[in-house]
C-alpha atoms as a PDB file:
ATOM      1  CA  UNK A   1      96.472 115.606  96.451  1.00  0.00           C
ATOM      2  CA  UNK A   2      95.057 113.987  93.316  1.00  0.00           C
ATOM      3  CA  UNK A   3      96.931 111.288  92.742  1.00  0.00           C
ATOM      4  CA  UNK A   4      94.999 107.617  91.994  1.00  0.00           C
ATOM      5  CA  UNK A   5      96.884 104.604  92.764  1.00  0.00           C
ATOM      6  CA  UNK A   6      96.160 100.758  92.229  1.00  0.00           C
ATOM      7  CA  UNK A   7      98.442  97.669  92.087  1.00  0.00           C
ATOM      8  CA  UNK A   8     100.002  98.854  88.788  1.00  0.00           C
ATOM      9  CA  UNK A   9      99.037 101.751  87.657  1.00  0.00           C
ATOM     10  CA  UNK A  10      99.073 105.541  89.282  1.00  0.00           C
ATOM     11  CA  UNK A  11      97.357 108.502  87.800  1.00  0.00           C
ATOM     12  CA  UNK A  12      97.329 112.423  88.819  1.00  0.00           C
ATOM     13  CA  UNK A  13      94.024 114.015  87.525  1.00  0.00           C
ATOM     14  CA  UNK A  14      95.398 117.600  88.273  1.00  0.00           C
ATOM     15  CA  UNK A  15      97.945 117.184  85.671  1.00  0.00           C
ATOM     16  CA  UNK A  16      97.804 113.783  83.597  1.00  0.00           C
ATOM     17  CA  UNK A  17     100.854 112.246  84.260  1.00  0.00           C
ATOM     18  CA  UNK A  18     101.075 108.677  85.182  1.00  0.00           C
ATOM     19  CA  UNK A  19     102.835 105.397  86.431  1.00  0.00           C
ATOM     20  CA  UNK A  20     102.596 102.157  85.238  1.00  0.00           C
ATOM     21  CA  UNK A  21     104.390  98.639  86.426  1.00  0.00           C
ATOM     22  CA  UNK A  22     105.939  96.579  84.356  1.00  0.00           C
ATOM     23  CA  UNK A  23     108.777  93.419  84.894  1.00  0.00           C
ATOM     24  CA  UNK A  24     111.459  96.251  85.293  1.00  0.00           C
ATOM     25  CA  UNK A  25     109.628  98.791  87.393  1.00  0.00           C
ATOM     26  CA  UNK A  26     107.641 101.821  87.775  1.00  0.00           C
ATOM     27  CA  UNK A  27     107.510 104.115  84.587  1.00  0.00           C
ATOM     28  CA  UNK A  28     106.205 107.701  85.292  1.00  0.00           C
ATOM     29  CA  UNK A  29     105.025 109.831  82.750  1.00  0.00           C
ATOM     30  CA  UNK A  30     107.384 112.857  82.679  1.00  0.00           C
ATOM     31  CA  UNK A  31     110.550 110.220  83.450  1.00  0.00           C
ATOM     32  CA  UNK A  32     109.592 107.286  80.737  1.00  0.00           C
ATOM     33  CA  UNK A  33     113.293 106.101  80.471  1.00  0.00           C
ATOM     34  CA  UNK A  34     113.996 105.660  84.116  1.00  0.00           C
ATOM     35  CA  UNK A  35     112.672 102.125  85.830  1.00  0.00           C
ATOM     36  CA  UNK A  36     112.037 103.386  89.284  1.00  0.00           C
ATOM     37  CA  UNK A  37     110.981 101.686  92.298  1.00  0.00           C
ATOM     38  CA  UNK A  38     107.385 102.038  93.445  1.00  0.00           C
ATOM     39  CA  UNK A  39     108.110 104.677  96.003  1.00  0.00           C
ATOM     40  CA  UNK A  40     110.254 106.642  93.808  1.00  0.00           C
ATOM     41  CA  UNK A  41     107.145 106.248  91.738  1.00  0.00           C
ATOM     42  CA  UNK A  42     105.284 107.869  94.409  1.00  0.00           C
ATOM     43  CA  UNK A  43     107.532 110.758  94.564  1.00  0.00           C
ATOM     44  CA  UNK A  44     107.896 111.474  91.127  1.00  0.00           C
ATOM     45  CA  UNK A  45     103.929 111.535  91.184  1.00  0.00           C
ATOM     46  CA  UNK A  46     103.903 113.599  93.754  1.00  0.00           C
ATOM     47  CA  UNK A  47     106.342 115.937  92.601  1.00  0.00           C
ATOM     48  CA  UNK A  48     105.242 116.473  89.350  1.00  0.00           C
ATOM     49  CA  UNK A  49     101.790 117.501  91.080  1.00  0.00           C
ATOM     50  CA  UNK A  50     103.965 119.997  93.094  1.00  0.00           C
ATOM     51  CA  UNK A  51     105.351 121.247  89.846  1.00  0.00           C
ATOM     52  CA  UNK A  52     102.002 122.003  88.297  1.00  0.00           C
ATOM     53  CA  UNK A  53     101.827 124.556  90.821  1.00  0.00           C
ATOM     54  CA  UNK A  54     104.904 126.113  89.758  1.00  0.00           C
ATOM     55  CA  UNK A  55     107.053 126.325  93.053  1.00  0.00           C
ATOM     56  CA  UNK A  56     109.735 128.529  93.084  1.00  0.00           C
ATOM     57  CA  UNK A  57     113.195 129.003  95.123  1.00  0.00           C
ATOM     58  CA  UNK A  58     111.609 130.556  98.858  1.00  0.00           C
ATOM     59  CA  UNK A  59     108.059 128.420  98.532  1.00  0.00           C
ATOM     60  CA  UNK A  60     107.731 126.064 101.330  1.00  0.00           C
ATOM     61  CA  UNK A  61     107.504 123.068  98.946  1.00  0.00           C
ATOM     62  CA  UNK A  62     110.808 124.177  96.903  1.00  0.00           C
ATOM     63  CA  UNK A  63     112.909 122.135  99.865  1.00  0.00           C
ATOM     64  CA  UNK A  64     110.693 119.546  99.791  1.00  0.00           C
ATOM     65  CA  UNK A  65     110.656 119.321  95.571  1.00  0.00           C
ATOM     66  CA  UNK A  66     115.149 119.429  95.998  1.00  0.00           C
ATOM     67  CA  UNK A  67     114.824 116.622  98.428  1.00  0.00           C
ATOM     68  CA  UNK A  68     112.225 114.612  96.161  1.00  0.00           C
ATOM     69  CA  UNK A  69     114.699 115.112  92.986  1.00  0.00           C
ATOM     70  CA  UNK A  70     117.687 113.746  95.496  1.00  0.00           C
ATOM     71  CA  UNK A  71     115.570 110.936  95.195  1.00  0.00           C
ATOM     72  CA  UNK A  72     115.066 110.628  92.262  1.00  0.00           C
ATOM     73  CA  UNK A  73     118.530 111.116  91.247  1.00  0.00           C
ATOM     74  CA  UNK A  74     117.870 114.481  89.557  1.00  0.00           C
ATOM     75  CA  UNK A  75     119.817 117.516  90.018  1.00  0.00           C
ATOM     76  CA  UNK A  76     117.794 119.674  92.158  1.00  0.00           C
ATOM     77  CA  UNK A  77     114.263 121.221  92.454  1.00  0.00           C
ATOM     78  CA  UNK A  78     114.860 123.564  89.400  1.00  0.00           C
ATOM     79  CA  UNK A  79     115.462 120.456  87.140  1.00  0.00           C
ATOM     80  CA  UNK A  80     112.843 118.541  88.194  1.00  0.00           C
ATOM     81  CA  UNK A  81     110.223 120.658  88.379  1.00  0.00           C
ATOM     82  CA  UNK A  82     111.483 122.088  84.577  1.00  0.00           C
ATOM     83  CA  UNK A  83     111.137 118.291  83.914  1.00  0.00           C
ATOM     84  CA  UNK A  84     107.699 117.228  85.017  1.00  0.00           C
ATOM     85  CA  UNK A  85     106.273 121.054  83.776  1.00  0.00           C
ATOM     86  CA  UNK A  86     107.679 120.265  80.155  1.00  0.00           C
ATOM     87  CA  UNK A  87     107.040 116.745  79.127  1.00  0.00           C
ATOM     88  CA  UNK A  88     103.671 116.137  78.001  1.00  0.00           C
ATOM     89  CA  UNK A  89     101.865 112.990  80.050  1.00  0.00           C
ATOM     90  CA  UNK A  90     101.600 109.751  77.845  1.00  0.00           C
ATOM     91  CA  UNK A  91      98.209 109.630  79.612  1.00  0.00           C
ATOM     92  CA  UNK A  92      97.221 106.429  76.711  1.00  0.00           C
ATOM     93  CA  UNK A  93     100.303 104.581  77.058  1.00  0.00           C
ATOM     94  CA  UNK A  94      99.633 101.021  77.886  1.00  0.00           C
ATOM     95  CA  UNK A  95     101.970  99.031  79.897  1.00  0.00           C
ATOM     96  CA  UNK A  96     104.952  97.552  77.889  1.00  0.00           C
ATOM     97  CA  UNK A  97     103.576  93.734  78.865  1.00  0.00           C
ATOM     98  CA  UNK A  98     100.486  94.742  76.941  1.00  0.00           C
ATOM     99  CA  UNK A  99     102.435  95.575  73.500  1.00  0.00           C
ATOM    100  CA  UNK A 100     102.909  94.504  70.386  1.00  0.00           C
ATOM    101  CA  UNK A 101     106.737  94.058  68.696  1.00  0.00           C
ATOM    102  CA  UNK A 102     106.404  96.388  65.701  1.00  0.00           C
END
């Protein structure tokens, strides 16, 4: 696993996405609307790592993706791992304490 964590902020150097903590929650790259706690965090890191390997229905890890997305709220495996393969990482967002009103 690749994943970087420190009091606020999570990266995954295998595929760019990260997580950032602000006064609402976790914010993960490939789920920016959601405020999640710091374990769901976790497992949305971890499962958009699993995606990058493209798991598919009969993998070992495609139970374990379907029982991430449960906790995550999403659908299933298919939708999450569609999820975290299309949206591109916002690997330069800063954390929303940090910016400026427009």
């Amino acid at each position: 696993m690749s994943i970087g964590m420190t009091g606020d902020t999570m990266n995954c150097n295998a595929t760019g996405h990260t997580a950032h903590r602000d006064q609402s929650g976790w914010h993960v790259s490939w789920l920016p609307d959601r405020a999640l706690t710091r374990n769901q965090a976790i497992t949305a890191m971890v499962l958009g790592e699993a995606a990058a390997r493209d798991p598919r229905p009969g993998d070992r890890i495609w139970a374990h993706a379907g029982a991430w997305a449960a906790e995550l709220g999403l659908a299933g495996a298919a939708e999450a791992v569609s999820m975290a393969r299309t949206r591109t990482p916002e690997v330069s967002r800063a954390p929303r304490q940090d910016r400026k009103p427009a």
